[in-house]
PDB file of N, CA and C in Angstrom:
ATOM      1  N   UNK A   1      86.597 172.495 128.919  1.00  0.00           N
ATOM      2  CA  UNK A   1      87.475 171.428 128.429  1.00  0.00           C
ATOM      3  C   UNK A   1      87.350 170.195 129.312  1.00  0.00           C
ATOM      4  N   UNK A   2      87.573 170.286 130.555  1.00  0.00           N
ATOM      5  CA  UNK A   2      87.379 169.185 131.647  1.00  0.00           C
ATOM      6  C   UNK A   2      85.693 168.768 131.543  1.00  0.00           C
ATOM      7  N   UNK A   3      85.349 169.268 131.671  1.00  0.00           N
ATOM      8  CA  UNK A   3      83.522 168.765 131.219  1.00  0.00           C
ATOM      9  C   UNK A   3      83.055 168.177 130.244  1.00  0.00           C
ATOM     10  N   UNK A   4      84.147 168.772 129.002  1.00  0.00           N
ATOM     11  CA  UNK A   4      83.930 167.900 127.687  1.00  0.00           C
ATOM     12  C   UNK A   4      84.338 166.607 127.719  1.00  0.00           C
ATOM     13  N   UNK A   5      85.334 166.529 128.552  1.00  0.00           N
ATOM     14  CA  UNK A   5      86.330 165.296 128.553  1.00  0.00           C
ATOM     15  C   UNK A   5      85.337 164.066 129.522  1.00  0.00           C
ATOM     16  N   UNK A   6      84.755 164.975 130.605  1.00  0.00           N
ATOM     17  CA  UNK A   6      84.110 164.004 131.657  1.00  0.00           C
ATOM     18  C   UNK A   6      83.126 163.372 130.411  1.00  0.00           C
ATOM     19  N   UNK A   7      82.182 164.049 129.895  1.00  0.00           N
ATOM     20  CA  UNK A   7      81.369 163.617 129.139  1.00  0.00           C
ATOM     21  C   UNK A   7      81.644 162.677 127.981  1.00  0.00           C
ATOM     22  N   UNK A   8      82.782 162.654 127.556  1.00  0.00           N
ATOM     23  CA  UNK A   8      83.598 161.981 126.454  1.00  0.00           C
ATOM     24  C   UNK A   8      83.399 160.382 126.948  1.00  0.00           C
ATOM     25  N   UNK A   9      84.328 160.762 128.658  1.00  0.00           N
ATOM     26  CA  UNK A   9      84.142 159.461 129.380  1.00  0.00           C
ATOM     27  C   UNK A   9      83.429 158.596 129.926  1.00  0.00           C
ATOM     28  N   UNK A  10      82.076 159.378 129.749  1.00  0.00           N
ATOM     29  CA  UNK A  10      80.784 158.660 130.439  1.00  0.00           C
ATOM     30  C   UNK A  10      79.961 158.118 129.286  1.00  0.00           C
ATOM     31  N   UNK A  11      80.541 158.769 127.994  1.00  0.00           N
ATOM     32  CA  UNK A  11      79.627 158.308 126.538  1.00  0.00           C
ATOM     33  C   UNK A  11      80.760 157.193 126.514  1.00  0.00           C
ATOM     34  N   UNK A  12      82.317 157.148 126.406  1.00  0.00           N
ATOM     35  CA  UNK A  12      82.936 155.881 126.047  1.00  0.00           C
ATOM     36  C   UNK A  12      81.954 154.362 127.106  1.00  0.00           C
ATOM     37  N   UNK A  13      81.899 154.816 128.236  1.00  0.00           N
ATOM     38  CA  UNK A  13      81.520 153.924 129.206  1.00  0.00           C
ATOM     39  C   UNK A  13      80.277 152.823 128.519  1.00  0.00           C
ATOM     40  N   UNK A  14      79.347 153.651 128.064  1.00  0.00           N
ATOM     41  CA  UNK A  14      78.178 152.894 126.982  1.00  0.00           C
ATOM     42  C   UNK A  14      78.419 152.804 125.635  1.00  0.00           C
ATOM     43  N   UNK A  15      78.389 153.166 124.675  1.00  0.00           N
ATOM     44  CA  UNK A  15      79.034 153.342 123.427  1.00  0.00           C
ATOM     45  C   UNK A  15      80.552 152.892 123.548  1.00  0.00           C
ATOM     46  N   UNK A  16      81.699 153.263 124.048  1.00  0.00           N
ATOM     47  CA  UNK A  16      82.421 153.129 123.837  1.00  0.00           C
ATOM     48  C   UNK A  16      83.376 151.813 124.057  1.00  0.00           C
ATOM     49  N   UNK A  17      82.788 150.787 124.422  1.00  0.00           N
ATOM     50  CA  UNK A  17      83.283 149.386 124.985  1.00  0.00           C
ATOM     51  C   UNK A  17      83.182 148.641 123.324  1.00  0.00           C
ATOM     52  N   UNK A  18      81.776 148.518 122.555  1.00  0.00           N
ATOM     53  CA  UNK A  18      81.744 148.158 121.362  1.00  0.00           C
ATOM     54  C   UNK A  18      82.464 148.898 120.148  1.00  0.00           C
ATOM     55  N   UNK A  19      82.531 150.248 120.791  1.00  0.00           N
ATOM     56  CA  UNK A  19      82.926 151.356 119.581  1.00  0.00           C
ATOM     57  C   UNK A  19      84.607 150.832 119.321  1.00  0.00           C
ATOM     58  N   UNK A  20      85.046 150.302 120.372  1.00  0.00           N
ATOM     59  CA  UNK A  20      86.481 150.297 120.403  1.00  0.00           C
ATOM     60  C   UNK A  20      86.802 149.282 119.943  1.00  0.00           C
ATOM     61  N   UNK A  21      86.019 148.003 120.241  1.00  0.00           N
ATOM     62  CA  UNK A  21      86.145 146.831 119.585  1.00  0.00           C
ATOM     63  C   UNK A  21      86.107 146.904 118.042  1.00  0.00           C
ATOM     64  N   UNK A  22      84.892 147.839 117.213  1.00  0.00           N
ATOM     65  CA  UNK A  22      84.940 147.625 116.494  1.00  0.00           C
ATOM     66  C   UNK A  22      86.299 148.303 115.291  1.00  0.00           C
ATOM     67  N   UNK A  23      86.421 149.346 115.863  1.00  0.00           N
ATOM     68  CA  UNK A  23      87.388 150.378 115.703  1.00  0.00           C
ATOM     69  C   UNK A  23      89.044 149.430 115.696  1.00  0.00           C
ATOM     70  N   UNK A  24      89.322 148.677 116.462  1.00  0.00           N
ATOM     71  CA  UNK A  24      90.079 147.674 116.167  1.00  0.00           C
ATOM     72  C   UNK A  24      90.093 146.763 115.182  1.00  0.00           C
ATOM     73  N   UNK A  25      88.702 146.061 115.134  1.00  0.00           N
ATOM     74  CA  UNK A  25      88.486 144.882 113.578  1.00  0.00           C
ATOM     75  C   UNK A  25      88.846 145.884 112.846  1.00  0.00           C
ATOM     76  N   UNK A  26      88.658 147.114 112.569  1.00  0.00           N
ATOM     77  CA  UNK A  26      88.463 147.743 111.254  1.00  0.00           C
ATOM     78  C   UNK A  26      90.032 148.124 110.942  1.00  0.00           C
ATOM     79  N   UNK A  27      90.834 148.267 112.180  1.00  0.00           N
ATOM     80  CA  UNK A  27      92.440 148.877 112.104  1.00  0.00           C
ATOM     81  C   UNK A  27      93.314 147.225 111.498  1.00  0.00           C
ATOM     82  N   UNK A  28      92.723 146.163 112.065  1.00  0.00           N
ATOM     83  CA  UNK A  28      92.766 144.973 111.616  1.00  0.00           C
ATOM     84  C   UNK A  28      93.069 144.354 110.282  1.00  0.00           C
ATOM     85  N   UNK A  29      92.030 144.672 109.944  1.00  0.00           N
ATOM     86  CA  UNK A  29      91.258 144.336 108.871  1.00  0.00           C
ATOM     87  C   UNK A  29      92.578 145.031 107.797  1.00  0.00           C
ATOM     88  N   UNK A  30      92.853 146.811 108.046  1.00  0.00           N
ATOM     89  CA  UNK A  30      93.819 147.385 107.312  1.00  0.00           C
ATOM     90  C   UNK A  30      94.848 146.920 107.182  1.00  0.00           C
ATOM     91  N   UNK A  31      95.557 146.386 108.557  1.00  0.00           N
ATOM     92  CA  UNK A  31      96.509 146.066 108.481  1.00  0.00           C
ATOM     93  C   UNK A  31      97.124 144.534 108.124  1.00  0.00           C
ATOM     94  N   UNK A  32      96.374 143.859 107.874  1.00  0.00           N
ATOM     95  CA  UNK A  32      96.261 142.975 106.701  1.00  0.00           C
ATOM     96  C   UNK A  32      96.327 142.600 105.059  1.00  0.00           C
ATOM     97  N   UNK A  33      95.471 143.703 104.847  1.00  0.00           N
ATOM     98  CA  UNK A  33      95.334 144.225 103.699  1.00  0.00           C
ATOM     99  C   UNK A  33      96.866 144.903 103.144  1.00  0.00           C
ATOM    100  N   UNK A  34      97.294 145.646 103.991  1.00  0.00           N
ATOM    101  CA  UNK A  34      98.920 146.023 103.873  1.00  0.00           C
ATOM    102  C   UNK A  34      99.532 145.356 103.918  1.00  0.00           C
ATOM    103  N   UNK A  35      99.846 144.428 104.815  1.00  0.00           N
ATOM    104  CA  UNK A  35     100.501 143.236 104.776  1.00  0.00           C
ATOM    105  C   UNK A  35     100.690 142.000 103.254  1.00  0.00           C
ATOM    106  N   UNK A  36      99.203 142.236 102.923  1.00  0.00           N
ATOM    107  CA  UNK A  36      99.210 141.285 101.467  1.00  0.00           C
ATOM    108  C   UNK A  36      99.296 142.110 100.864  1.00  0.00           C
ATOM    109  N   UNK A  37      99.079 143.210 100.857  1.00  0.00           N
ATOM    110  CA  UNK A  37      99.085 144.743  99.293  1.00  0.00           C
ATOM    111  C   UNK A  37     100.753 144.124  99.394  1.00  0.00           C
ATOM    112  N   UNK A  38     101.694 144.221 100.348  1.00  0.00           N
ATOM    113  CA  UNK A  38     103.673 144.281 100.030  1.00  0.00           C
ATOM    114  C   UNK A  38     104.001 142.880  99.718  1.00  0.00           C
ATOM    115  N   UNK A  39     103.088 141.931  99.404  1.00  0.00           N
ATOM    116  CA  UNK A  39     103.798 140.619  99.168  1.00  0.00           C
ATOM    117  C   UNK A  39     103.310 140.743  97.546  1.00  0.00           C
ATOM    118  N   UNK A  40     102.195 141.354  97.400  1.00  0.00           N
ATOM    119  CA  UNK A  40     102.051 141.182  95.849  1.00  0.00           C
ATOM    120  C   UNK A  40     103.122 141.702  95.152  1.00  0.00           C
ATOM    121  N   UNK A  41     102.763 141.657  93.167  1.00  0.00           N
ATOM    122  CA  UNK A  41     103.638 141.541  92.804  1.00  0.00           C
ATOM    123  C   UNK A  41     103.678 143.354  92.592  1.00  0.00           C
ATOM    124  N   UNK A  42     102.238 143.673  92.304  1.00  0.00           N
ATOM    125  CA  UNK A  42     102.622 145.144  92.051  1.00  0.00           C
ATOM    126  C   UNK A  42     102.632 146.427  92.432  1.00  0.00           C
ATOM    127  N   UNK A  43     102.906 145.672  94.250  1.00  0.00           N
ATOM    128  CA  UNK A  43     103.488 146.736  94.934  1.00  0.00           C
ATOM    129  C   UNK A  43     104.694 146.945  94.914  1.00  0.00           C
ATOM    130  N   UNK A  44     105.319 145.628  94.773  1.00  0.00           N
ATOM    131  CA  UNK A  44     107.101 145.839  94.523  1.00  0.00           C
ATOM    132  C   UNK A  44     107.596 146.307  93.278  1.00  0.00           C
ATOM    133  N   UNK A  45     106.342 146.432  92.192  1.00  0.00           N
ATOM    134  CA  UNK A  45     106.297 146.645  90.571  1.00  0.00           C
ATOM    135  C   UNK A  45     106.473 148.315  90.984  1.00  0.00           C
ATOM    136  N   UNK A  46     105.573 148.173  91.832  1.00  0.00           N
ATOM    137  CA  UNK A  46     105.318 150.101  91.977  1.00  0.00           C
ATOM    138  C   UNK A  46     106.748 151.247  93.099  1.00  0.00           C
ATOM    139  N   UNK A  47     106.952 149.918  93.818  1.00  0.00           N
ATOM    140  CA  UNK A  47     108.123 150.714  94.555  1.00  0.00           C
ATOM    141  C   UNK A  47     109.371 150.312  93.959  1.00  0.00           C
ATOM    142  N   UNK A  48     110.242 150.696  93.554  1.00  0.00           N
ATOM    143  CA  UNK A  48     111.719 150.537  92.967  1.00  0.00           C
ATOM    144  C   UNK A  48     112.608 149.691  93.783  1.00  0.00           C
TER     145      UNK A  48
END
């Protein structure tokens, strides 16, 4: 378990600096999309 984890941390170190960035635009990106999905009209059509 501790070995897996070291290794986890030495792959974030290369891979994981961009991986995270992008992994953010993409959480972004969603949460935007949610944001305008509840202002339209037929999400409020769809929730009571």
């Amino acid at each position: 378990m501790r070995q897996r984890l070291k290794k986890k941390l030495e792959f974030s170190e290369f891979a994981g600096i961009w991986k995270d960035t992008e992994e953010e635009k993409i959480n972004r990106i969603f949460e935007t999309i949610r944001k305008a999905w509840r202002k339209t009209r037929m999400y409020k059509a769809s929730c009571p």
